[in-house]
Every structure is written in structure tokens, then in C-alpha cells.
Protein backbone atom coordinates (compact mmCIF):
# COMPACT_ATOMS: atom_id res chain seq x y z
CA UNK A 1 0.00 0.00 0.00
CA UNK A 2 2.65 2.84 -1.37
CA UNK A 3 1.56 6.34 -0.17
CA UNK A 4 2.84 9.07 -2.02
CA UNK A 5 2.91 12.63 -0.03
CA UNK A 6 4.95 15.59 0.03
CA UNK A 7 4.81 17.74 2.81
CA UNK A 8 6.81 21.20 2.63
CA UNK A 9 9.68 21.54 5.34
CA UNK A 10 8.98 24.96 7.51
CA UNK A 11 10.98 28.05 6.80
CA UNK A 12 13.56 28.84 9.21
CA UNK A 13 13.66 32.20 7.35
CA UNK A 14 9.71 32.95 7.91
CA UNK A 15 10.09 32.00 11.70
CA UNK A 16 12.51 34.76 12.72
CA UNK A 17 10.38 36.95 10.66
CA UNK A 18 7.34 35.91 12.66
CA UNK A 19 8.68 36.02 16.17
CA UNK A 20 10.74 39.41 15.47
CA UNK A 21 6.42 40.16 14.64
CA UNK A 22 5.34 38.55 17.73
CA UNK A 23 8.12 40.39 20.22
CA UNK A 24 7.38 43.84 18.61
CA UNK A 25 3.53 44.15 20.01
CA UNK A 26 2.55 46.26 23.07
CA UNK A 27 3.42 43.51 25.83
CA UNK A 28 6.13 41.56 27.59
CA UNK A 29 8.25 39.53 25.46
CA UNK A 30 6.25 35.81 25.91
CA UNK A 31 3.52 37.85 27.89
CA UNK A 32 0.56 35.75 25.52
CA UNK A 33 2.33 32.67 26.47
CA UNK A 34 1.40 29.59 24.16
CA UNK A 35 -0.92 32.48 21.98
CA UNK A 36 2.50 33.34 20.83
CA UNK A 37 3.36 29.82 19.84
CA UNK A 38 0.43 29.15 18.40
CA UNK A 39 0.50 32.15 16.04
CA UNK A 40 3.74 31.39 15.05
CA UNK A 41 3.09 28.18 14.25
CA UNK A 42 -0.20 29.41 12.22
CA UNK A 43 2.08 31.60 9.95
CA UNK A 44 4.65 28.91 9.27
CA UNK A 45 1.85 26.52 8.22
CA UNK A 46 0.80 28.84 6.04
CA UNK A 47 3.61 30.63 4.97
CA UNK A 48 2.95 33.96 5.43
CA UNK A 49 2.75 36.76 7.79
CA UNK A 50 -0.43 37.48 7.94
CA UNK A 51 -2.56 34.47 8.24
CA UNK A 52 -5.88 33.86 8.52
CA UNK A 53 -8.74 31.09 9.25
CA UNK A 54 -10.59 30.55 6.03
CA UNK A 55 -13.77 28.66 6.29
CA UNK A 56 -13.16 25.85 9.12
CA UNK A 57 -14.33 22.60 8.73
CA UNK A 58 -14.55 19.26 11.13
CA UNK A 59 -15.24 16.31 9.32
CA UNK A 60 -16.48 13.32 11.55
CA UNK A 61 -15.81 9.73 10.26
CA UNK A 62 -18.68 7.59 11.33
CA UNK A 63 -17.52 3.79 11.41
CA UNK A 64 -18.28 0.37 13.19
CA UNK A 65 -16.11 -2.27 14.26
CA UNK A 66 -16.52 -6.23 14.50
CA UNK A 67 -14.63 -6.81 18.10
CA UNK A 68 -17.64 -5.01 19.64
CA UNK A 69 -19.09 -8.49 19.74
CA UNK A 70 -16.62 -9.46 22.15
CA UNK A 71 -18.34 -6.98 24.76
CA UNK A 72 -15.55 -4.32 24.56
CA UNK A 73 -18.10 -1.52 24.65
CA UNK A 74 -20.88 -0.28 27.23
CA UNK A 75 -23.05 1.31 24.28
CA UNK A 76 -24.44 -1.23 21.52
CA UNK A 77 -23.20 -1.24 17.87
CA UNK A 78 -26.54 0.55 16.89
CA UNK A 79 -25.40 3.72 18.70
CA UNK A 80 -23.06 3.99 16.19
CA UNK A 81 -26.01 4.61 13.54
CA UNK A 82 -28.59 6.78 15.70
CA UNK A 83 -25.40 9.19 16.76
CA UNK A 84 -25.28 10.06 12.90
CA UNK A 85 -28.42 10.48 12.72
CA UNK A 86 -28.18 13.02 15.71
CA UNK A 87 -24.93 14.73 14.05
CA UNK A 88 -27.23 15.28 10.99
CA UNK A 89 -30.41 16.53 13.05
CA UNK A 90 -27.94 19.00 15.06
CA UNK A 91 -28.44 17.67 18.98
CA UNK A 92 -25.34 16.53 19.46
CA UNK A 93 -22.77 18.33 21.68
CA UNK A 94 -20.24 18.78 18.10
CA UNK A 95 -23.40 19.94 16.25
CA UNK A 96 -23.95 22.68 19.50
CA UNK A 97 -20.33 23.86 19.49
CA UNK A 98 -19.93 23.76 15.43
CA UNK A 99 -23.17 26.66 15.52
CA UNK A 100 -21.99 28.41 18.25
CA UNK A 101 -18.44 29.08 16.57
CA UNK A 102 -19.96 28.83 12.75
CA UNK A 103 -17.69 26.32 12.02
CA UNK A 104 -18.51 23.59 8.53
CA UNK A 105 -19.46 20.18 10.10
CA UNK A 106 -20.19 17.25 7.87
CA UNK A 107 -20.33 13.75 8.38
CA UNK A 108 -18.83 11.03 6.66
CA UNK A 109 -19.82 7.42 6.68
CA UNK A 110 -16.96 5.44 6.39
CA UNK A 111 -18.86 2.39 7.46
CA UNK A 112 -21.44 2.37 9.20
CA UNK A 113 -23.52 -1.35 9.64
CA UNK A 114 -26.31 0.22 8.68
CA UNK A 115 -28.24 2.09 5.43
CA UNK A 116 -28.33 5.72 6.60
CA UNK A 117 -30.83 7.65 5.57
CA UNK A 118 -29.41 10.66 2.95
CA UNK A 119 -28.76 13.67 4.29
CA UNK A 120 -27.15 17.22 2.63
CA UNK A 121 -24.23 17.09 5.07
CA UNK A 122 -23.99 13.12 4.72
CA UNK A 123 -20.86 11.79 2.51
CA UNK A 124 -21.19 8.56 2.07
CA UNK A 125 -18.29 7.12 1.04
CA UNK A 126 -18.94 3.82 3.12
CA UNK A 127 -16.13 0.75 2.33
CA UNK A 128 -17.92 -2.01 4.45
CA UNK A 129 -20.49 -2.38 7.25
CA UNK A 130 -18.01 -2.27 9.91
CA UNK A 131 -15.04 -4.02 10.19
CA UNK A 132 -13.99 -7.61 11.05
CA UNK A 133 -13.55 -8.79 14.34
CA UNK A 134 -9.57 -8.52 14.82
CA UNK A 135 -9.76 -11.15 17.31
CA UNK A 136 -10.70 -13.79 14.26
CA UNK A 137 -9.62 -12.19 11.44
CA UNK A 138 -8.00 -8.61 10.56
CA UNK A 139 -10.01 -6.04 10.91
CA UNK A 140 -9.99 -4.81 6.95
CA UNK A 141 -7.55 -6.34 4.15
CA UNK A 142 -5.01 -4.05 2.78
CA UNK A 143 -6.56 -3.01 -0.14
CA UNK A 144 -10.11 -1.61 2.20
CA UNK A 145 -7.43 0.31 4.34
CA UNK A 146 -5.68 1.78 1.08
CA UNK A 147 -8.96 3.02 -0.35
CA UNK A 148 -9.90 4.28 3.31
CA UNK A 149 -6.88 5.94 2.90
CA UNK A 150 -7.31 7.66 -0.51
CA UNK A 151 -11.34 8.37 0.41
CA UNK A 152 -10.18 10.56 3.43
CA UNK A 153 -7.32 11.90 1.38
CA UNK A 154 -9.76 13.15 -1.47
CA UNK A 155 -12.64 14.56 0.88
CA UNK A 156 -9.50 17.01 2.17
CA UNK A 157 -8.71 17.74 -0.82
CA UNK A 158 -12.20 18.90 -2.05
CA UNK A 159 -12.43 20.91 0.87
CA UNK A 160 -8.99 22.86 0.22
CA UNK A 161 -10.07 23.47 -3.28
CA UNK A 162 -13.72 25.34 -1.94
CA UNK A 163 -11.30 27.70 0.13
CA UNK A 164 -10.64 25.52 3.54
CA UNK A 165 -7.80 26.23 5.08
CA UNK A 166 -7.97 25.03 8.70
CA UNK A 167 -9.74 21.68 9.41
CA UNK A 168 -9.89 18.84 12.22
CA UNK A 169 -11.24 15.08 12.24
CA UNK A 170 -13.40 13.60 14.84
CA UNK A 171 -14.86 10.45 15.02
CA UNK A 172 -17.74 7.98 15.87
CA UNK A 173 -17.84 4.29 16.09
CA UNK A 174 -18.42 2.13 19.15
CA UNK A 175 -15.74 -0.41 20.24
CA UNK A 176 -13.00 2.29 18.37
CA UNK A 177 -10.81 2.90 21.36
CA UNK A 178 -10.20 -0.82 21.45
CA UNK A 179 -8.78 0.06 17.85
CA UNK A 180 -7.03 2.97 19.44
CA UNK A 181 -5.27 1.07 22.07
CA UNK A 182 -3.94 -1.25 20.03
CA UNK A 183 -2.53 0.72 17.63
CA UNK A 184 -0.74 2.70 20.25
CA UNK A 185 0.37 -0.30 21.77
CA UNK A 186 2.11 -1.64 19.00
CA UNK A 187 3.30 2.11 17.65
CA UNK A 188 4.37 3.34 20.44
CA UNK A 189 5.17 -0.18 22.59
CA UNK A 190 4.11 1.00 25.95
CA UNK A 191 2.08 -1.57 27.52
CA UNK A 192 -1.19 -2.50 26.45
CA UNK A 193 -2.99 -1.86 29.94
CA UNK A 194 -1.41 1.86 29.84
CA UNK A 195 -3.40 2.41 26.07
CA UNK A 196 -6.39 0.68 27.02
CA UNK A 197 -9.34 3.26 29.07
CA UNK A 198 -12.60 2.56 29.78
CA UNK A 199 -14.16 4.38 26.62
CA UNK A 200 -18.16 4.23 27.42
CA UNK A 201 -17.29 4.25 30.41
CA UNK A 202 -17.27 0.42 31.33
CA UNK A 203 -17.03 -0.60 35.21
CA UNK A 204 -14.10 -2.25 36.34
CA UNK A 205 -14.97 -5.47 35.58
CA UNK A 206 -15.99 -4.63 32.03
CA UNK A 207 -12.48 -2.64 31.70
CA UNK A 208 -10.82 -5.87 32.54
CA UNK A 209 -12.58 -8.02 29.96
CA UNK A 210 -11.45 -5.09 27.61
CA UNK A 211 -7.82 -5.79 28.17
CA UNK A 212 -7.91 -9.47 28.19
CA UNK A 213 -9.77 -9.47 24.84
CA UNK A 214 -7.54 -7.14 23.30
CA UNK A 215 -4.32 -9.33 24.87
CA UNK A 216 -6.14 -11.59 23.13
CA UNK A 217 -6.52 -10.56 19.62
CA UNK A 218 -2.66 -9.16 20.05
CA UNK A 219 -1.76 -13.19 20.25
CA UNK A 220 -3.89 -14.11 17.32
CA UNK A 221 -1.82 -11.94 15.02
CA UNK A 222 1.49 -10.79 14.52
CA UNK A 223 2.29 -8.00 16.80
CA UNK A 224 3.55 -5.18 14.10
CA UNK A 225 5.40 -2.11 14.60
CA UNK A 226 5.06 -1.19 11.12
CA UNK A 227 1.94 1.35 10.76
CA UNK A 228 -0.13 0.44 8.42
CA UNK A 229 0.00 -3.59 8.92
CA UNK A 230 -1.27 -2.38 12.35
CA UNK A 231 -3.72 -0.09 10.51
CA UNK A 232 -5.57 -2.80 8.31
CA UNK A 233 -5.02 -5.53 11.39
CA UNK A 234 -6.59 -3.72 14.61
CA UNK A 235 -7.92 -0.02 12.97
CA UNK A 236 -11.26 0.87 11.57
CA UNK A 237 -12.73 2.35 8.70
CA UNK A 238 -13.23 6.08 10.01
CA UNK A 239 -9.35 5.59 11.41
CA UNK A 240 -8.30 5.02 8.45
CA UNK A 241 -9.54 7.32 6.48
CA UNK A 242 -8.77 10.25 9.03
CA UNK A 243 -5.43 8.97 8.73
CA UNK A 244 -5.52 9.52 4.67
CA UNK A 245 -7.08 13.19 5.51
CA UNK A 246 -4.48 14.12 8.00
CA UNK A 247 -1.75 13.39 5.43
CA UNK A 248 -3.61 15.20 2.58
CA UNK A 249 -4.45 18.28 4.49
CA UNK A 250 -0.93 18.82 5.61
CA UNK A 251 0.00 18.10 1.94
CA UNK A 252 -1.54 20.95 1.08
CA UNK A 253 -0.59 23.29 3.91
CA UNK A 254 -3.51 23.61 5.91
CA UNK A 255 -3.83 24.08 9.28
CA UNK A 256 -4.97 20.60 11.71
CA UNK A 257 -6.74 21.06 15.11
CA UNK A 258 -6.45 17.78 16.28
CA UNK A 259 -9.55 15.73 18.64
CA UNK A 260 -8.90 13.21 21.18
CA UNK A 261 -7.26 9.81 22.01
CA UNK A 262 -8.85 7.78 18.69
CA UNK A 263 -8.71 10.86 16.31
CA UNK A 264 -4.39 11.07 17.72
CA UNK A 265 -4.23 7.36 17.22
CA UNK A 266 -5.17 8.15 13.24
CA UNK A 267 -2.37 10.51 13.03
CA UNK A 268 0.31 8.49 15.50
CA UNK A 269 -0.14 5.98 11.94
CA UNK A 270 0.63 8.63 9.88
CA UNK A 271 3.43 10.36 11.67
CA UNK A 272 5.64 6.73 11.63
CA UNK A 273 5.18 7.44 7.81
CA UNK A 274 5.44 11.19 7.38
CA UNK A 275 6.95 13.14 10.86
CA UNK A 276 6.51 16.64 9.31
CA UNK A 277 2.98 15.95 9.48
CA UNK A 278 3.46 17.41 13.43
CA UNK A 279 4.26 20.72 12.06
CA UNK A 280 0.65 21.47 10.47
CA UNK A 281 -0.96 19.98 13.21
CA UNK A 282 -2.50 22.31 16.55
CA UNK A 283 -3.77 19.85 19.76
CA UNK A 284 -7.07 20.95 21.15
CA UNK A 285 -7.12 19.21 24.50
CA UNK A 286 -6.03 16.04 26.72
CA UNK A 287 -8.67 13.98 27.51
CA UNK A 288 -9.46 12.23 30.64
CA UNK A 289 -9.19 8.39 28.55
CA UNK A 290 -6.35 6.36 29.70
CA UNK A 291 -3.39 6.63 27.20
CA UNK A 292 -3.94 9.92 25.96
CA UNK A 293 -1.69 11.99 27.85
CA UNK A 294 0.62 9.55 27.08
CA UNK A 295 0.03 9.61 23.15
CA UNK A 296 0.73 13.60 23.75
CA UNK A 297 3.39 13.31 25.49
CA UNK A 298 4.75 10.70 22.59
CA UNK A 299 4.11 13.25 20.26
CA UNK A 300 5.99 16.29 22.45
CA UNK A 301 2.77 17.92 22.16
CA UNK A 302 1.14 20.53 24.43
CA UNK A 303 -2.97 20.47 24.16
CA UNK A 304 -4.25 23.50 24.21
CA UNK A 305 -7.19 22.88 27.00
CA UNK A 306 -7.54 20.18 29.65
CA UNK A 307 -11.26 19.60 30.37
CA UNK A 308 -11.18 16.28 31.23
CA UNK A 309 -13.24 15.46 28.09
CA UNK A 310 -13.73 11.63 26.82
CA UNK A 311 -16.73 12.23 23.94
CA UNK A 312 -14.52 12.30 20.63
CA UNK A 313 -16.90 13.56 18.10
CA UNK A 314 -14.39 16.55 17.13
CA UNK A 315 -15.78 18.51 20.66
CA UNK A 316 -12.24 19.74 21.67
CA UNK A 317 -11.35 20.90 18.11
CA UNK A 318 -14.59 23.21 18.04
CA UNK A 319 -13.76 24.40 21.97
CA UNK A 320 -10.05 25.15 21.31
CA UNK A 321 -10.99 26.93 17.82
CA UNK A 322 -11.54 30.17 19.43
CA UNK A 323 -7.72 30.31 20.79
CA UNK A 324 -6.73 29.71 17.20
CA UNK A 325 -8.93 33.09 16.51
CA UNK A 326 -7.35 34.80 19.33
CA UNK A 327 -4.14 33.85 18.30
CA UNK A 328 -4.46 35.09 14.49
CA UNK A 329 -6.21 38.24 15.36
CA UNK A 330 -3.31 39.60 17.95
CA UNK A 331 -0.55 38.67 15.39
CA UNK A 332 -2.58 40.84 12.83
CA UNK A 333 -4.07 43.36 14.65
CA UNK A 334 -2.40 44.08 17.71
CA UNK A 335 -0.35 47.58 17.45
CA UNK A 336 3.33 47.31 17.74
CA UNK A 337 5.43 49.65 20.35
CA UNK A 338 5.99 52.06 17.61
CA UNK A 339 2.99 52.10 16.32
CA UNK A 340 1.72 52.63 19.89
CA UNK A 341 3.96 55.32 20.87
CA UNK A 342 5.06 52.77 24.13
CA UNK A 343 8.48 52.99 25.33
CA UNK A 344 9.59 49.73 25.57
């Protein structure tokens, strides 16, 4: 499964342009803290001094996944379904936040079990209905994860041709932090019971089943390090395809507000493949579900918010976006000492 991406090294040249920007407004030199960091980062993304948010989007990838029947989630597989259906209607807590900060949200069904109804912010680009179960076969052959791949990496691209220039992923699917925790497990090789959290929010019991089952399927096939055998073995449909639209939107220089533990797990694939990736990419929050601070931390990354959030959905991309406002409109509009007339 070749992938073939070029992603454009920073310039060092821009950067000292930006931060001589940065250190010239009315204020303490690092007074705005990680504002400053952020807008820097902003303008080396998109490779200018002056940069701006141009029609946001989150795209959620809806998919379900075969090792729920092992009993790895609280929530039924049909959840999976009627949660689309409340994405589309607008009562869901992504479909609040995406209104109240007029961000693009559309949903795509990467595959669903079920015939969903069409809908005007629907893409259905479905490549099963759900996945295998991983603990009797892999979860997709190489060929579904390629064209998962390619599916995410063309909805990107249509969105960066309509004038998109800052985007994030979430995600739906029951059983997908089983997915999650066993890709991080074998990307990252911490152990498995440090990547495995209680997701629906399973009892203690139920979070022990979780861990023996996925112990289990990590003994029924060959424990890989190399990303996208794990992909296609243990991922899911909507994982796989984020991971094809994280490497297509930094392809094209856009700027990626990145979700929670599953949506980081999509782009911890990627990153083995393509480490500049990191540079396009903004972290919203850390979530309270066991193994994402560690993910972040794998990653050297600093979240933007801690809320102790566990919903996925895209929720802490469309609750950080504001800061990302914040941090463009100071490094555009804020007056500089001279300007000012401050002594400084």
C-alpha cells in the first residue's frame, strides 16, 4: 500500500520573521504565552505573515467495528447509527459547538452497519459495514485500508479546493478505542494496559474483559510495529480514512486542530510514515481516557485545553478553535510599540 505525499519543510527564514512580529507588540516579550506559539506556528503553516482562518471545517468519520461483539463496549453497535443520525439533526454536543463558533461540520460514513438515511451534510463514502472482528480475522484487508486511505485523502482535498484552510477530524464508532489502544500499543510499545481506558465508560470489571480481549486478539496476530499492517489488522474504517485526511491536508498546507485519544491514534499511523505531518498539526485538548496523555506526550505535544473530556466527536477541536482566533487576530491586529507610541 505505497503512499505518495509531500509535505513542505517549515521556513527557518519565515520564523525569525514571525517572532521578530510577535516580540514587537505592546506587551512583555512571551507575555501571551502559548498564543505566541500558536500564532507562530499558524504563519509557518501557512507561509505567510499574515494568516488567517478561512472557512473551518470538522469532518467526523462515522464507522463500526466487529470486536464489539466481544463486549468491549458499554453502548451497543446501533449507537453507532442513531449518533449520525443526531450529528445530521444537530443535537449533538459537536453539532452545539460547530453553531456556536460557525464552524462547517459534515459527516462522513466510512462504514457504518447500517443504510443511513441521505442527508445534505452526509458523505457517504462507506467501504464495508463495519469491520472484522480482529480477534478472528483482521479487521480490513489491505486493499479496504488503502482506499480508506485515498477516500479521506480526497474529501480534504475537495475541501482545500472550496477555500478551507484550517480543518480537524473527529470520530464515531463504538468499540474504536479498542482500535485505538492497540494501535498505540504496538506504535508506540508501551504496555497494552497503559493504552487501554474505559471508553463508554465500562465498570471495572468490564475494563478488565477489555484488556484481556484485546491481549487476546494481540496473540492471534502478529504483533507489528510497522503502521499500516497495524492499521488494516486492529484499525477501523473512520481511522483510516482520518489517517488519509491528515496526510492530505498537511499536503496541502492547511492548518490541523487535532480531537482526542482515537482521532491522535489516526495521526500516530501517519506520523511513523510522514513526521513533518506534526508541524501542520495544533492539539485541542487532553482527555481524561487512559493513554492519551501519554500519546501527547509521545508526540511532544502541548494540548491547548484540559477539560477532562472523553466524547470524541471533534468537541475539543470546536472548543479550542476560538484560541486559534485569538491567536491570528493579535498577530494581525495588535499595534506594535511604535505604532503605539510605548516605550519599551
Amino acid at each position: 500500500m505505497p503512499l505518495d505525499f509531500v509535505i513542505s519543510p517549515r521556513s527557518e527564514t519565515l520564523g525569525s520573521l514571525l517572532q521578530t512580529k510577535i516580540d514587537q507588540k505592546t506587551k512583555p516579550l512571551g507575555a501571551l504565552g502559548q498564543l505566541e506559539a500558536l500564532a507562530l506556528q499558524i504563519g509557518l503553516c501557512q507561509n505567510t505573515l499574515t494568516p488567517s482562518l478561512n472557512k473551518p471545517c470538522i469532518m467526523i468519520f462515522a464507522g463500526d467495528h466487529g470486536i464489539v461483539e466481544a463486549g468491549v463496549s458499554a453502548y451497543p453497535q446501533t449507537v453507532t447509527a442513531q449518533m449520525v443520525a443526531n450529528f445530521l439533526t444537530g443535537g449533538a454536543a459537536i453539532s452545539v459547538f460547530a453553531r456556536q463558533h460557525q464552524l462547517e461540520l459534515l459527516i462522513v460514513d466510512a462504514g457504518v452497519n447500517a443504510d443511513l438515511t441521505p442527508h445534505p451534510r452526509l458523505i457517504d463514502v462507506k467501504i464495508g459495514k463495519g469491520t472484522n472482528n480482529f480477534l478472528k480475522h483482521p479487521a480490513m484487508t489491505a486493499e479496504a485500508c488503502s482506499k480508506a486511505m485515498q477516500a479521506g485523502s480526497k474529501l480534504v482535498l475537495q475541501q482545500h479546493d472550496n477555500g478551507c484552510n484550517c480543518i480537524g477530524f473527529g470520530e464515531m464508532g463504538i468499540g474504536n478505542t479498542s482500535s485505538a489502544a492497540l494501535l498505540m500499543h504496538c506504535l508506540t510499545a508501551l504496555p497494552l494496559a497503559q493504552c487501554v481506558g474505559r471508553g463508554t465508560g465500562l465498570n471495572d470489571e468490564q475494563l478488565q474483559n477489555k484488556i484481556s480481549v484485546l491481549q487476546q486478539a494481540l496473540n492471534r496476530h502478529k504483533n507489528s510495529n510497522d503502521p499500516l499492517e497495524a492499521l488494516a489488522t486492529f484499525g477501523g474504517f473512520e481511522i483510516a480514512m482520518m489517517a488519509g485526511a491528515y496526510l492530505k491536508a498537511a499536503e496541502s498546507g492547511m492548518l490541523i486542530i487535532v480531537d482526542g485519544f482515537i482521532a491522535g491514534t489516526a495521526l500516530l499511523v501517519v506520523c511513523k510514515l510522514y513526521p513533518q505531518v506534526l508541524d501542520y498539526c495544533v492539539f485541542s485538548h487532553v482527555s481524561s481516557e487512559q493513554g492519551h496523555h501519554d500519546l501527547l506526550d509521545h508526540f511532544n505535544a502541548r494540548p491547548l485545553l484540559n477539560l477532562d473530556l472523553r466524547l470524541g466527536e471533534g468537541s475539543g477541536i470546536a472548543l479550542a478553535y476560538p484560541l486559534l482566533q485569538s491567536a491570528v487576530v493579535f498577530l494581525n491586529e495588535m499595534a506594535t510599540f511604535a505604532e503605539a507610541g510605548v516605550d519599551h
